[in-house]
Protein backbone atom coordinates (compact mmCIF):
# COMPACT_ATOMS: atom_id res chain seq x y z
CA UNK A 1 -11.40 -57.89 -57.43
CA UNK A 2 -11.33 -60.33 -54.51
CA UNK A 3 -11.24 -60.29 -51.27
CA UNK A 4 -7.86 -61.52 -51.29
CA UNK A 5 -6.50 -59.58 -54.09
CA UNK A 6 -7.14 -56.36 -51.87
CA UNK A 7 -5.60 -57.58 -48.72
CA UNK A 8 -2.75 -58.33 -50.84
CA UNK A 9 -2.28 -55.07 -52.31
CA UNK A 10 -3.38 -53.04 -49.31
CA UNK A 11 -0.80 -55.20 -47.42
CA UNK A 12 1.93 -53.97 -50.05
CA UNK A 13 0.94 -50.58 -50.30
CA UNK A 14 0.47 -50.28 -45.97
CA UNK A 15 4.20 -52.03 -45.44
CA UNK A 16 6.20 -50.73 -48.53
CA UNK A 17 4.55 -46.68 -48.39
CA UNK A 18 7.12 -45.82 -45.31
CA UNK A 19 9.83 -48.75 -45.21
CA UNK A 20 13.09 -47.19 -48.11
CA UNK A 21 11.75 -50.12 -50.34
CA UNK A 22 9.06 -47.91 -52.30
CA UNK A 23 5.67 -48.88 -53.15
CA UNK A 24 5.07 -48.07 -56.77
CA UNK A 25 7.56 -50.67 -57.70
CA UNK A 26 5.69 -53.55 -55.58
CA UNK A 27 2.25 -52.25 -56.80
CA UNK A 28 3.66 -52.29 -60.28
CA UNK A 29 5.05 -55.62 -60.25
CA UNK A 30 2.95 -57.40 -58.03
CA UNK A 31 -0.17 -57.32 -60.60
CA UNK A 32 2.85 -57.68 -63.41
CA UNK A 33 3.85 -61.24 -61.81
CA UNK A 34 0.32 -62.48 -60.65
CA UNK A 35 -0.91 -61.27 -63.90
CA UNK A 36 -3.88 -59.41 -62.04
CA UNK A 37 -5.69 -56.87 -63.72
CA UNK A 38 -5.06 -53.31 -62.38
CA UNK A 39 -6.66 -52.69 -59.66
CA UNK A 40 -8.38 -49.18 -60.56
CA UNK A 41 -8.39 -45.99 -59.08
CA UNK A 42 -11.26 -46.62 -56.79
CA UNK A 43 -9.00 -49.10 -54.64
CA UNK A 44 -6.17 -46.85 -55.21
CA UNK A 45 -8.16 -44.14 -53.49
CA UNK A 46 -9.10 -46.51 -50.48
CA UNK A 47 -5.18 -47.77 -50.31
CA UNK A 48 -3.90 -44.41 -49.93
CA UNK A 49 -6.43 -43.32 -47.49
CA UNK A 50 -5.67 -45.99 -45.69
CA UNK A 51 -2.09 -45.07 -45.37
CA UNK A 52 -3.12 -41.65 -44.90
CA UNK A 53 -5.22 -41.99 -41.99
CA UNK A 54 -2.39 -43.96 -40.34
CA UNK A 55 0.22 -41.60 -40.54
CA UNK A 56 -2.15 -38.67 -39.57
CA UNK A 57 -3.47 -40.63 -36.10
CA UNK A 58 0.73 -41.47 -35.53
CA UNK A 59 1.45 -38.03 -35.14
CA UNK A 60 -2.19 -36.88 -34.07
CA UNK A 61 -0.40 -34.89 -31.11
CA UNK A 62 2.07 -33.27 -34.01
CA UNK A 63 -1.17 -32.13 -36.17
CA UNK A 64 -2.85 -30.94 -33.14
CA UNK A 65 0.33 -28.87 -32.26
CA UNK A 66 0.75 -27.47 -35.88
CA UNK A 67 -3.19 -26.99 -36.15
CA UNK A 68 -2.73 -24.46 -32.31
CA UNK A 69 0.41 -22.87 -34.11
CA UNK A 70 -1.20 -21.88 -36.81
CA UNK A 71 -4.43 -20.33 -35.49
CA UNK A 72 -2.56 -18.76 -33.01
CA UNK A 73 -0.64 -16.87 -36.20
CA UNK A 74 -3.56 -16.17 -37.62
CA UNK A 75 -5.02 -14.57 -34.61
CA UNK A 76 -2.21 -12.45 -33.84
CA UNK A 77 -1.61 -14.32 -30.42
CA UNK A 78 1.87 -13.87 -29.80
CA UNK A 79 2.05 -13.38 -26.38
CA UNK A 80 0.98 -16.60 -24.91
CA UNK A 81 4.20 -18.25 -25.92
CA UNK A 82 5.45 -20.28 -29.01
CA UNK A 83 3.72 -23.55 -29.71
CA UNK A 84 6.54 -26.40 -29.99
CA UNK A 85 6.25 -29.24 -32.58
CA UNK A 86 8.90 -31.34 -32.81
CA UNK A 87 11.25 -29.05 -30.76
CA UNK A 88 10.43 -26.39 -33.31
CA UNK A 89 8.17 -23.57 -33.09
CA UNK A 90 4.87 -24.85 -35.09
CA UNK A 91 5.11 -22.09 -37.84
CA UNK A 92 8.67 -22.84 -38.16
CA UNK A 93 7.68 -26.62 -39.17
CA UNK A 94 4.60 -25.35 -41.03
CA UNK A 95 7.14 -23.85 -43.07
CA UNK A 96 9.68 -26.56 -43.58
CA UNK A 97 6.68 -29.02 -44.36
CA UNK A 98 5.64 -26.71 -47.20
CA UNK A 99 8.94 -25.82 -48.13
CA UNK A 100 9.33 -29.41 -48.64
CA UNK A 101 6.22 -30.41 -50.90
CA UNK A 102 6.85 -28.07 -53.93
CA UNK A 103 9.08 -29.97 -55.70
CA UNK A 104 7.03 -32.90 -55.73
CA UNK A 105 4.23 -31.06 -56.53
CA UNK A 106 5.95 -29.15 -59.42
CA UNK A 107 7.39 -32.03 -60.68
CA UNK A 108 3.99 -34.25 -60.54
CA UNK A 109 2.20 -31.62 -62.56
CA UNK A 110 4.78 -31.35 -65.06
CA UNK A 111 6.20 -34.84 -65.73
CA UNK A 112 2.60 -36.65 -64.79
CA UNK A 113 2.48 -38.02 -68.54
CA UNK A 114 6.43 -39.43 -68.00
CA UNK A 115 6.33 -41.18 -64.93
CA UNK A 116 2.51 -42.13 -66.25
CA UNK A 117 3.73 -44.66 -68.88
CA UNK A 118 7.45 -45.29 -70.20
CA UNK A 119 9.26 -44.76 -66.60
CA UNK A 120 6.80 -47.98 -65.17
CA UNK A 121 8.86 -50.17 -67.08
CA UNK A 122 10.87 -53.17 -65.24
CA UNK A 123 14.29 -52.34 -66.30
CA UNK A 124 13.39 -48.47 -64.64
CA UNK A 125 12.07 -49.84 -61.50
CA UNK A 126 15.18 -52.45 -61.31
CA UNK A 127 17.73 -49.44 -61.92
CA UNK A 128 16.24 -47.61 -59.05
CA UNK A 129 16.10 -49.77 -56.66
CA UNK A 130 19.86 -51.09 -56.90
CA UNK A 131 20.73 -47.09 -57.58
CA UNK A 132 18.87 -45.28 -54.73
CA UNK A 133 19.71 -48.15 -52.47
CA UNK A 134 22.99 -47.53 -53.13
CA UNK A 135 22.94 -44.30 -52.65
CA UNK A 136 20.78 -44.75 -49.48
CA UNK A 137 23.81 -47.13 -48.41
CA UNK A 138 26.25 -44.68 -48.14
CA UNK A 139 24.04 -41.79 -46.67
CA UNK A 140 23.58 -44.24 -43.42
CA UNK A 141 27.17 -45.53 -43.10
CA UNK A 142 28.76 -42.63 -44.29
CA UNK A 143 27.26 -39.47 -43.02
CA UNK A 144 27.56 -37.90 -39.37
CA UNK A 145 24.12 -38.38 -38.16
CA UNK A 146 24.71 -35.70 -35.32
CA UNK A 147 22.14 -33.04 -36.35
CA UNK A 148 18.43 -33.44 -34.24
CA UNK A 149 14.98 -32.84 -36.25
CA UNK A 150 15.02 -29.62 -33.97
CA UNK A 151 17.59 -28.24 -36.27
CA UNK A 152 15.66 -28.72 -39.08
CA UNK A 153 16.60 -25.33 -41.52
CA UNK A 154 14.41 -24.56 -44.08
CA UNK A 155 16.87 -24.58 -46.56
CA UNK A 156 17.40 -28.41 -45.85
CA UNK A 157 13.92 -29.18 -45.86
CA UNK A 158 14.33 -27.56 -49.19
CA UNK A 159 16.96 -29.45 -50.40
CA UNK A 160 15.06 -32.87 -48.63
CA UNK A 161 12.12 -31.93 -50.69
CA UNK A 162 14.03 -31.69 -53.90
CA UNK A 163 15.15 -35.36 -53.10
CA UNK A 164 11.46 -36.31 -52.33
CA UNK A 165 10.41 -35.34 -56.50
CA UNK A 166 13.17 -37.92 -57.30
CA UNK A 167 10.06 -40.68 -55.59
CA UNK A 168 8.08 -39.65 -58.59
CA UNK A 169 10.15 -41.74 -60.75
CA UNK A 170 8.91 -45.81 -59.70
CA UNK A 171 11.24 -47.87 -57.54
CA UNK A 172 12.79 -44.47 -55.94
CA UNK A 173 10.89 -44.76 -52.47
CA UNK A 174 9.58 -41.47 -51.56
CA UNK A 175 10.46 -42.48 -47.88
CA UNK A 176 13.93 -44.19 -49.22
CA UNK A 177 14.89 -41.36 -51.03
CA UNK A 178 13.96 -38.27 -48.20
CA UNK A 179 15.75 -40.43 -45.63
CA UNK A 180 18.69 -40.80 -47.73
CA UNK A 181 18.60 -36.82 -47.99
CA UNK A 182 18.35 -36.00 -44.72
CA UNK A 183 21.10 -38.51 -43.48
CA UNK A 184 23.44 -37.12 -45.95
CA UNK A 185 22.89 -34.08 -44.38
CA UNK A 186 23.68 -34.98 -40.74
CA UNK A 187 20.42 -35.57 -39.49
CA UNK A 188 20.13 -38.68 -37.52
CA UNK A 189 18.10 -41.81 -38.46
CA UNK A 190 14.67 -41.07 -36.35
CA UNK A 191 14.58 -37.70 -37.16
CA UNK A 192 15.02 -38.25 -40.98
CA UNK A 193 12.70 -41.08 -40.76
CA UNK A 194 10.42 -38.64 -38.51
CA UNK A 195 10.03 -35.93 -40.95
CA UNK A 196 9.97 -38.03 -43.83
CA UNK A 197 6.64 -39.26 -42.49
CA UNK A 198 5.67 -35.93 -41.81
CA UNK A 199 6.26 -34.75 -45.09
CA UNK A 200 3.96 -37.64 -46.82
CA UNK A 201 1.47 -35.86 -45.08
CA UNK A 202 1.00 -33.04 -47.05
CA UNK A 203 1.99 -35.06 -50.57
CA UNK A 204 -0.17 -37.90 -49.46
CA UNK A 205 -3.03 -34.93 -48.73
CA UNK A 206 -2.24 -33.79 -52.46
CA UNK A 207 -2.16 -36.93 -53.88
CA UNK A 208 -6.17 -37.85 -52.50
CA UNK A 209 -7.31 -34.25 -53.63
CA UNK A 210 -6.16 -35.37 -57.70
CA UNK A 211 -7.16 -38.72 -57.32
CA UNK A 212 -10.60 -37.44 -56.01
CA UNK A 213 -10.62 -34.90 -58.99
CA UNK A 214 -9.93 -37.41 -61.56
CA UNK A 215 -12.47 -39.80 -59.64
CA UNK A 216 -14.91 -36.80 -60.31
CA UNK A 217 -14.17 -35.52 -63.88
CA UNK A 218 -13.42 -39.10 -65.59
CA UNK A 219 -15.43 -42.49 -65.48
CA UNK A 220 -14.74 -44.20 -62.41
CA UNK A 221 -15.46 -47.96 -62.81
CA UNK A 222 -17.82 -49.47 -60.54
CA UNK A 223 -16.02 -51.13 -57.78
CA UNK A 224 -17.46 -53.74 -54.82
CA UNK A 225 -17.61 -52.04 -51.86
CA UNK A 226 -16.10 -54.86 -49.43
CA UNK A 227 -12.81 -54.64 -50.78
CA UNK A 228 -12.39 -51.49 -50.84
CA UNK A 229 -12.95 -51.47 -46.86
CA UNK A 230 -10.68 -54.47 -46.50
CA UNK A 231 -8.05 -52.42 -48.58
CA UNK A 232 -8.29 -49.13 -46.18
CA UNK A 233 -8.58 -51.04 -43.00
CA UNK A 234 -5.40 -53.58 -44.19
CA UNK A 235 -3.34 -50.38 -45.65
CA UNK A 236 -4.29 -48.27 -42.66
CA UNK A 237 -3.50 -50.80 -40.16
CA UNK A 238 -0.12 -52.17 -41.60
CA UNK A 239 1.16 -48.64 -42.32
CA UNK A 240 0.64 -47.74 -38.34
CA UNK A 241 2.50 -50.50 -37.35
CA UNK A 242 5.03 -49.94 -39.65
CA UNK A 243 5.53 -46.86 -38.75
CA UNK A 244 6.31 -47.83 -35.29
CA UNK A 245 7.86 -50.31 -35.85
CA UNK A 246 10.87 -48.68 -38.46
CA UNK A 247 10.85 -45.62 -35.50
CA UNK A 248 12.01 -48.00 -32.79
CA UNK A 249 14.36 -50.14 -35.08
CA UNK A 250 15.90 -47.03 -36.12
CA UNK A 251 16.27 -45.94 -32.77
CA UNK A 252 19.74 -48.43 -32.57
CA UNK A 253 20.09 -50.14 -35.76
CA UNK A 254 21.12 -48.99 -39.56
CA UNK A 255 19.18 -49.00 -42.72
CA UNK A 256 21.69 -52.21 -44.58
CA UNK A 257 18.75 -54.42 -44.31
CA UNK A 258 16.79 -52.60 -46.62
CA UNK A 259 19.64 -51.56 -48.84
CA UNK A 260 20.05 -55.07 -49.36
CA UNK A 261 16.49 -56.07 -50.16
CA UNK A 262 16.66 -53.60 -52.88
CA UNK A 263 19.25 -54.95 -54.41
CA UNK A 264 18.11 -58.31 -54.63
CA UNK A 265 14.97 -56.89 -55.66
CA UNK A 266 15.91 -55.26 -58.46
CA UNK A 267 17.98 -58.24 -59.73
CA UNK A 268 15.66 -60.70 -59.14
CA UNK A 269 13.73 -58.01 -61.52
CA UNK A 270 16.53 -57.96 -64.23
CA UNK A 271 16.48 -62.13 -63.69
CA UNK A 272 12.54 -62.19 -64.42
CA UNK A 273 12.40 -59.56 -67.12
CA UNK A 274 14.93 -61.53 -69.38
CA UNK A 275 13.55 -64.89 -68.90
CA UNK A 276 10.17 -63.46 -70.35
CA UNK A 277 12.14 -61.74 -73.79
């Protein structure tokens, strides 16, 4: 791999992981159009790191928070007042956090071997992005958006996290798809966007532990160090600012923009994949 093959793909994976556009598809078609080996589960580890890391220094003061909630719990301290995150006592978001990852972690263990080969195909990744834009579409112009991350319920977060499996299929967007949940539910745009990132924390936590276990119990290829740096620093500095950036954008503007990249995406997929029958 080259140096510039990994600050391409760290680029795509740090600017499409948290924009409603979803990563798999670009990292699917990316090497697909370039014709680019793949790039191996070393780099992939790096990548998601990367993104990882910037997500988890974001909301450092959220962590922190949640980290004082829960030791507090476990000490029996409840007398010294209830630690806030979010506008929601810590255990309470603890709880909605977890209550959101099941499903994706249900569903990963049980349709790995699925969304592992036939559901990478072109025509797949092209349906979901014109689909789940759609859908995403009429979440943001059609719902209320009245209801603050504060109110967060745990039966939403269940019902957000249900959504979230739905990312496992490529061209879904894991952040696409939990923002279209929680705006459908009345939520407004930062604080779906909000605990959409939150949530990746404990998926994207899940996702290094396997990718470390299959790094340790298969034959991982031997992989030059330097781009593997470039890819975390690239992935881990793209996803921060993307990350603020999408928070302040959504602070007075609509998700359309994206919607629409989707769909031209996804024909512009259709367009290439017939052209090569």
């Amino acid at each position: 791999m080259t140096l510039l093959q990994a600050i391409v793909l760290a680029l795509i994976q740090g600017v499409t992981e948290f924009l409603p556009i979803s990563s798999s598809a670009h990292l699917i078609l990316v090497p697909w159009l370039l014709g680019w080996k793949d790039q191996g589960l070393a780099f992939d580890i790096a990548v998601n790191t990367g993104t990882l890391a910037a997500v988890m220094v974001y909301f450092r003061q959220d962590l922190a928070g949640l980290a004082r909630g829960l030791l507090r719990g476990l000490r029996g301290e409840v007398g010294d007042g209830v630690v806030e995150v979010e506008g929601m006592p810590a255990r309470h978001l603890l709880l909605a956090l977890g209550f959101g990852t099941v499903p994706v972690a249900v569903g990963g263990l049980l349709l790995h071997d699925v969304v592992a080969g036939p559901l990478r195909h072109p025509l797949v990744i092209a349906g979901t992005s014109i689909g789940f834009g759609a859908a995403l579409l009429v979440a943001d112009l059609g719902g209320r958006r009245s209801r603050a991350l504060s109110t967060l319920t745990l039966g939403h977060a269940l019902l957000i996290g249900l959504a979230q499996a739905l990312a496992l299929v490529p061209g879904t967007s894991r952040a696409g798809i939990t923002m279209t949940a929680a705006l459908a539910l009345a939520y407004t745009r930062p604080a779906a966007a909000r605990f959409s990132f939150l949530l990746y924390i404990p998926v994207g936590i899940l996702a290094a532990g396997k990718d470390l276990l299959d790094a340790l119990t298969g034959e991982l290829p031997v992989v030059s160090l330097p781009p593997m740096l470039v890819g975390f620093a690239v992935a881990a500095v793209s996803a921060y600012l993307v990350i603020w950036g999408l928070l302040a954008w959504l602070q007075s503007r609509g998700l359309t923009v994206f919607v629409v990249y989707r769909v031209l995406l996804g024909l512009a997929i259709l367009a290439l994949w017939w052209q090569r029958l």
